[in-house]
N, C-alpha and C. Protein backbone atom coordinates (compact mmCIF):
# COMPACT_ATOMS: atom_id res chain seq x y z
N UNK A 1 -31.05 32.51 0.61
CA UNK A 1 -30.39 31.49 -0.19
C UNK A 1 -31.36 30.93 -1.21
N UNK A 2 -31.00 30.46 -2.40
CA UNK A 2 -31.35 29.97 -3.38
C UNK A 2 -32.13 28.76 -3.14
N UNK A 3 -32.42 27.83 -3.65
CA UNK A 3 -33.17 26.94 -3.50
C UNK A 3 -32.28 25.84 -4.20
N UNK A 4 -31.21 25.89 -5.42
CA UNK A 4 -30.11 25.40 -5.84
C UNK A 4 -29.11 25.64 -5.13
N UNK A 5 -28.59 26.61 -4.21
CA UNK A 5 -27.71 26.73 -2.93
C UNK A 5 -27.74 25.69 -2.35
N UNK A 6 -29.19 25.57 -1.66
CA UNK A 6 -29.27 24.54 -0.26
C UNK A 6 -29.42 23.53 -0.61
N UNK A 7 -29.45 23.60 -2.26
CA UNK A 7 -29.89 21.21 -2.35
C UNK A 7 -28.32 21.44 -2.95
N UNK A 8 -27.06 21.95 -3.33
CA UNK A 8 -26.13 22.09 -3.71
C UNK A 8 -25.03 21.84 -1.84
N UNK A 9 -25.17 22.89 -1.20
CA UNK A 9 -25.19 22.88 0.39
C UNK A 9 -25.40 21.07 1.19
N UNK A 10 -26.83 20.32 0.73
CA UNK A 10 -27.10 19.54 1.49
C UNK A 10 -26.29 18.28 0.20
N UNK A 11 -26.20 18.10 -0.67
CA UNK A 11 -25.24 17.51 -1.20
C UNK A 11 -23.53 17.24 -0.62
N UNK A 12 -23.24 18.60 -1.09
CA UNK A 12 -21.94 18.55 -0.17
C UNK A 12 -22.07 17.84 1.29
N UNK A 13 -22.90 17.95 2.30
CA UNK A 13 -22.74 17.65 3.54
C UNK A 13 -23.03 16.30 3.66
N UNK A 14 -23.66 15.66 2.55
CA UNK A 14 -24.16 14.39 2.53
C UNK A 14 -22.38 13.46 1.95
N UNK A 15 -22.17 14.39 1.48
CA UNK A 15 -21.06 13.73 1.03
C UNK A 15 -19.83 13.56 2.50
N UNK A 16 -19.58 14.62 2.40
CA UNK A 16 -19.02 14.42 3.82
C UNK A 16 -18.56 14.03 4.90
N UNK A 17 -20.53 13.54 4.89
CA UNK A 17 -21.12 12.79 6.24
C UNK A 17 -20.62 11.06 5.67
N UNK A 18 -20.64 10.95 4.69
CA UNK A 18 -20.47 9.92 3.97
C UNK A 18 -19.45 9.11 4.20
N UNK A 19 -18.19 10.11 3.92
CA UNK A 19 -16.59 10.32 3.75
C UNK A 19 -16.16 9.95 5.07
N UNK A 20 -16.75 10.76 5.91
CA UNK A 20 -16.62 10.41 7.65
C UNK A 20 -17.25 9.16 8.14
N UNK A 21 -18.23 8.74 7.94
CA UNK A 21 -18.76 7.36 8.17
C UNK A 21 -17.97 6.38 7.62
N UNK A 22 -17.25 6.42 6.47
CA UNK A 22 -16.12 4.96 5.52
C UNK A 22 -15.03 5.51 6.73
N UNK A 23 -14.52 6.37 6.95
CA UNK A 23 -13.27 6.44 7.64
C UNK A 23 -13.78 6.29 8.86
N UNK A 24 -14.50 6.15 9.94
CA UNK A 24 -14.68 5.82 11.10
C UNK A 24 -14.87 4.12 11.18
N UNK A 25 -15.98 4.28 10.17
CA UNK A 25 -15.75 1.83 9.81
C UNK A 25 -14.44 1.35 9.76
N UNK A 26 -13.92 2.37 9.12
CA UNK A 26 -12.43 1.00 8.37
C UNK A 26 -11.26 2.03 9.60
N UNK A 27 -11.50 2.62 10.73
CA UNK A 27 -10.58 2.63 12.17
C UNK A 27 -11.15 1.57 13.05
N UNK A 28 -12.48 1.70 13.08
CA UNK A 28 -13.22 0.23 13.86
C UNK A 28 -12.89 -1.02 14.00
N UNK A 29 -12.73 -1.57 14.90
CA UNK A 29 -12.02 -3.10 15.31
C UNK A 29 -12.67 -4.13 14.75
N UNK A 30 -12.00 -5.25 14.21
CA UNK A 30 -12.27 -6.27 13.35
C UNK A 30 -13.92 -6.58 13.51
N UNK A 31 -14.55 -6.99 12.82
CA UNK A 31 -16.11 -7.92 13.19
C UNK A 31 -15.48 -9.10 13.58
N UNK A 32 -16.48 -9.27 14.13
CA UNK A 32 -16.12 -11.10 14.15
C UNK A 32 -16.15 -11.82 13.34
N UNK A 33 -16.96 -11.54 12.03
CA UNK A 33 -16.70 -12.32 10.64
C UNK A 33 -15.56 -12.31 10.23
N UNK A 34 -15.19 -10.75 10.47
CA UNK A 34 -13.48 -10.53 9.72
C UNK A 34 -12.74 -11.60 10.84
N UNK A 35 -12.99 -11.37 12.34
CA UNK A 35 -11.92 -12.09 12.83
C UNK A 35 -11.53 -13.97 12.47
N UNK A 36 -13.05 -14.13 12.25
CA UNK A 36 -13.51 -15.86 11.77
C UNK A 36 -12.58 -15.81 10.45
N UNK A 37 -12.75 -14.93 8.91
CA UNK A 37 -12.10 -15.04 8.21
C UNK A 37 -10.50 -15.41 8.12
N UNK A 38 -9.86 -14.67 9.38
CA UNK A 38 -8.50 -14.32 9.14
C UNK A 38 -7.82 -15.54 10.43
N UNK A 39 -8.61 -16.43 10.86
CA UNK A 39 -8.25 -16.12 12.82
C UNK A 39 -6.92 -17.96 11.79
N UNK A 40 -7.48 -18.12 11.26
CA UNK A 40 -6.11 -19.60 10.70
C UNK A 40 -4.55 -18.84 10.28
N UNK A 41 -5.22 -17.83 9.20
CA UNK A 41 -3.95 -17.08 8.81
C UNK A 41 -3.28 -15.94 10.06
N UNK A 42 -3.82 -15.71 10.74
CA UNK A 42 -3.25 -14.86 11.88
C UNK A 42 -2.30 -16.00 12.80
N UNK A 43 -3.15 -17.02 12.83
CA UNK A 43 -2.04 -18.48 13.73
C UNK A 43 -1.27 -18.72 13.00
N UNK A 44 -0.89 -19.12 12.03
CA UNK A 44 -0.29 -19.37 11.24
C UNK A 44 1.11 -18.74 10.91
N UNK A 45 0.49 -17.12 10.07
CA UNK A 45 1.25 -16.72 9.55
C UNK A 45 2.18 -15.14 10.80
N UNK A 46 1.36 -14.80 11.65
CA UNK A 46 1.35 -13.84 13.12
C UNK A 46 1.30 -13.88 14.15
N UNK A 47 1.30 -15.47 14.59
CA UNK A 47 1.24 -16.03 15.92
C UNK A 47 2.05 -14.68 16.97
N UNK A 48 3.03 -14.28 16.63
CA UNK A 48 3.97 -13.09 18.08
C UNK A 48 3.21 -12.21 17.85
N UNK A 49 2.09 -11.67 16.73
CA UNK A 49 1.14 -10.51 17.11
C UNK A 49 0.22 -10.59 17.08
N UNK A 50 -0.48 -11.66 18.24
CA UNK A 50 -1.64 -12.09 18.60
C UNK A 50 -2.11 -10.99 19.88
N UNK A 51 -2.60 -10.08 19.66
CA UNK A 51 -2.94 -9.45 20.99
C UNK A 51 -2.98 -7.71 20.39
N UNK A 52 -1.89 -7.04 19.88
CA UNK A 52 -1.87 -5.89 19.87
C UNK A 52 -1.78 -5.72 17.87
N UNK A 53 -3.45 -4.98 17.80
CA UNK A 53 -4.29 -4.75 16.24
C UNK A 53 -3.25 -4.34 15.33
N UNK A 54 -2.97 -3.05 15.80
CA UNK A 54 -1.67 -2.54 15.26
C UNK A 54 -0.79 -3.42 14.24
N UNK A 55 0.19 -4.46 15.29
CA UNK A 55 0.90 -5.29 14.72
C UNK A 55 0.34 -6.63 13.93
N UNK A 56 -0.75 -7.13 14.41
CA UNK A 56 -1.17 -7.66 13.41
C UNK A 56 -1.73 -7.36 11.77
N UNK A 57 -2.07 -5.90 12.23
CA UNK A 57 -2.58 -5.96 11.33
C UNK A 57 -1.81 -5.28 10.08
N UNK A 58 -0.27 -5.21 10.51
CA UNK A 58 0.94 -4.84 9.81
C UNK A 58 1.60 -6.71 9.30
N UNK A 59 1.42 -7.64 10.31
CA UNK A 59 1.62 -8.76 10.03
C UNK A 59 0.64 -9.40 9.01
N UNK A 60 -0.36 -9.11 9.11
CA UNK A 60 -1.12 -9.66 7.89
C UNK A 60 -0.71 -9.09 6.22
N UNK A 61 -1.04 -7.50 6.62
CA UNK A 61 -0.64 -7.05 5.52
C UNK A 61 0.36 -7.53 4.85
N UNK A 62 1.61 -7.83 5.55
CA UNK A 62 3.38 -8.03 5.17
C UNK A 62 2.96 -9.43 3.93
N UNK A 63 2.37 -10.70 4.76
CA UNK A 63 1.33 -11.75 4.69
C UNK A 63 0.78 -11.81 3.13
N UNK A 64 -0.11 -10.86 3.11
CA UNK A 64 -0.90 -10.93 1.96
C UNK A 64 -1.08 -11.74 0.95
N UNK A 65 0.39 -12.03 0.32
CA UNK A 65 0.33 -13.15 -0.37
C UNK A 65 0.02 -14.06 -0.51
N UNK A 66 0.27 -14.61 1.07
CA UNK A 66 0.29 -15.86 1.50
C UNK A 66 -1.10 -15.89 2.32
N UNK A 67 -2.44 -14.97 2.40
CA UNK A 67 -3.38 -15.38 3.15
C UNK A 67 -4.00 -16.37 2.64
N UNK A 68 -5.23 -16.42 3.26
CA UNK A 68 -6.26 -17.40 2.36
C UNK A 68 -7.19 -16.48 1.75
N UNK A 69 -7.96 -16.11 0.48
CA UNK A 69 -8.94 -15.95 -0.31
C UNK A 69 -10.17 -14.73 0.95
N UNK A 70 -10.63 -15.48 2.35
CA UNK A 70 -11.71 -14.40 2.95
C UNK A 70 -10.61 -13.42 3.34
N UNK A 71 -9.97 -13.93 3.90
CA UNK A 71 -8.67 -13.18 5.31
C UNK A 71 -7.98 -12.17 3.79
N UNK A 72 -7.51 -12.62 2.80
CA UNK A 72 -7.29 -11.16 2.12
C UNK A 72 -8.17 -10.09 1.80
N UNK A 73 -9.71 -10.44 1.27
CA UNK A 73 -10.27 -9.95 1.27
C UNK A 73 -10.93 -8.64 2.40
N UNK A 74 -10.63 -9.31 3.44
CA UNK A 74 -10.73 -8.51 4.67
C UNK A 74 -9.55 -7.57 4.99
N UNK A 75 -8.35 -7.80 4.53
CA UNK A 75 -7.11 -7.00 4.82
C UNK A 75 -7.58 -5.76 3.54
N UNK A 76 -7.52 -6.18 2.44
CA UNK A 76 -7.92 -5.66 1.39
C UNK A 76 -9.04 -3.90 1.80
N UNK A 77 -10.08 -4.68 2.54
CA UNK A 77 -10.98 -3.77 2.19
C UNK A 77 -10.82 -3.06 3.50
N UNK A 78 -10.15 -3.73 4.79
CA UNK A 78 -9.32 -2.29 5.59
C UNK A 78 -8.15 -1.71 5.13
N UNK A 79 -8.15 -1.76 3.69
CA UNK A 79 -6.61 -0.21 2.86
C UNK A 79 -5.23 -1.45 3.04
N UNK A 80 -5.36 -2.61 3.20
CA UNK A 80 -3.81 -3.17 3.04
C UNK A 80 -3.91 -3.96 1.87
């Protein structure tokens, strides 16, 4: 192999590895910052989907409008 192959080769895989690391974070369960951000607008606006991620985190999304400023930001940057 070339020497432009394998830094062409270790590019691609870096990328990848990259691609797979953002999509394993944003399946990962809230931080606790995110949960501190959102935990008024979740009472508030999701109180019946307090417990199962899933639905809250379809209830927030629905929400959006109406979050506050951190708590969208956090819906935001998990894809809602």
């Amino acid at each position: 192999m070339s020497k432009s192959m394998n830094v062409k080769s270790l590019s691609v895989s870096l990328v990848l590895l990259m691609a797979g690391i953002s999509a394993a974070s944003a399946q990962a369960g809230p931080t606790m910052q995110e949960k501190m951000a959102c935990r008024s607008d979740a009472e508030a606006l999701c109180a019946e989907h307090i417990g199962p991620p899933q639905e809250m985190n379809a209830c927030l999304r629905e929400n959006k409008a109406k979050l506050s400023v951190p708590c969208r930001k956090v819906v935001e940057a998990r894809g809602g």
